[in-house]
Protein backbone atom coordinates (compact mmCIF):
# COMPACT_ATOMS: atom_id res chain seq x y z
CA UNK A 1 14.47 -16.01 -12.41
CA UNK A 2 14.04 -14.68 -9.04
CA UNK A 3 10.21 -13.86 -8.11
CA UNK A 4 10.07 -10.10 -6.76
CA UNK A 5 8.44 -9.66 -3.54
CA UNK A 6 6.58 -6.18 -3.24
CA UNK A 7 5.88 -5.80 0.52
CA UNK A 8 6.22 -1.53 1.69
CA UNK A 9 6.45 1.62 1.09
CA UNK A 10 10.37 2.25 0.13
CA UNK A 11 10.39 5.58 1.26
CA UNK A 12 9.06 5.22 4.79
CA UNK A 13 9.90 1.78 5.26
CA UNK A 14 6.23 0.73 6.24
CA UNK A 15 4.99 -2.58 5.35
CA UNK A 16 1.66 -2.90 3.58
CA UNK A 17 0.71 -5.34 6.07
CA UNK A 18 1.43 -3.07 8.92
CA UNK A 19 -1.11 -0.92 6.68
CA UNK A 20 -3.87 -3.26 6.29
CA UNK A 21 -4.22 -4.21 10.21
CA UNK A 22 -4.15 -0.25 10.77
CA UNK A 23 -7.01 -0.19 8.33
CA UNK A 24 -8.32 -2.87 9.55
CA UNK A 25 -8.61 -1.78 12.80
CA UNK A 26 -10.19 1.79 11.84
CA UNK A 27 -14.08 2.01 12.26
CA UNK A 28 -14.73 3.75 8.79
CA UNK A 29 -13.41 2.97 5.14
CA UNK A 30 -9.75 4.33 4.74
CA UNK A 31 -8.74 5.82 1.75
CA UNK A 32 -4.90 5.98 0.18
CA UNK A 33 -4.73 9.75 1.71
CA UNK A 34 -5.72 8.29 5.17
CA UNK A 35 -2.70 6.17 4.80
CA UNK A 36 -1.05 8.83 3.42
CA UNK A 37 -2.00 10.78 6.80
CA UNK A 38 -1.14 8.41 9.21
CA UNK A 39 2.20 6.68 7.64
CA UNK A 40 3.36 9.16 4.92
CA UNK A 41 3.23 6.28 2.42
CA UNK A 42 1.68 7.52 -0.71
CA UNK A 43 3.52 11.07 -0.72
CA UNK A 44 7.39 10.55 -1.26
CA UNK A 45 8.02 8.76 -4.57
CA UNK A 46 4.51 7.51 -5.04
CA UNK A 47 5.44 4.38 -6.41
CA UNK A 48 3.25 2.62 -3.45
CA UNK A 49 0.10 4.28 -4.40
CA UNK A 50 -1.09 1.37 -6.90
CA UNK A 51 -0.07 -1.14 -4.21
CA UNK A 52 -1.69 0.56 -1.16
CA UNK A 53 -4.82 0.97 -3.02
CA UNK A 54 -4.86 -2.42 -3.95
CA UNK A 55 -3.86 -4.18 -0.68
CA UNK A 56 -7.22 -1.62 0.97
CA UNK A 57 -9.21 -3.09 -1.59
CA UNK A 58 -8.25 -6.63 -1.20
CA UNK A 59 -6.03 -7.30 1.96
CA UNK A 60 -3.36 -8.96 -0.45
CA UNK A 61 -0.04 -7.36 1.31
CA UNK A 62 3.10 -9.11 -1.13
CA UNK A 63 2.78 -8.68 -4.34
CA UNK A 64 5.07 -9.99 -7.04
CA UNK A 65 4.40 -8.05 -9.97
CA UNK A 66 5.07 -4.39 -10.82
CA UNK A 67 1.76 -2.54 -10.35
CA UNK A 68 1.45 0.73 -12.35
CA UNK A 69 -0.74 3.75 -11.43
CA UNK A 70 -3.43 2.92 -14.58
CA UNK A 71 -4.14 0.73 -11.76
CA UNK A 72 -5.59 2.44 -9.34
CA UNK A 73 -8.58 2.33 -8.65
């Protein structure tokens, strides 16, 4: 089997580690509507949310397993 590789936000084509440096690089905590703000990830389909709000909480930016939004944190 194939692994998956979970690496953006389908709908506006934005990598999560394009979203990590940005966050990275803000001086405050960002939140999943910052990103939301800034990129639009987070407000088409919304399947990104549970991977956005990991990758702020962690820096992990690939993922290979389906994340679910019971996830979220």
């Amino acid at each position: 089997m194939t692994p998956i590789n979970i690496d953006r936000c389908v709908c506006y084509d934005t990598t999560f580690a394009a979203i990590d440096a940005w966050a990275r690089a803000q001086s405050r905590v960002v939140t999943r509507e910052d990103v939301r703000k800034e990129f639009g990830c987070g407000g088409g389909c919304k399947l990104c949310q549970p991977y956005i709000a990991c990758a702020l909480r962690t820096g992990q930016v690939v993922f290979h397993e389906i994340r679910v939004e019971e996830e979220i944190d």
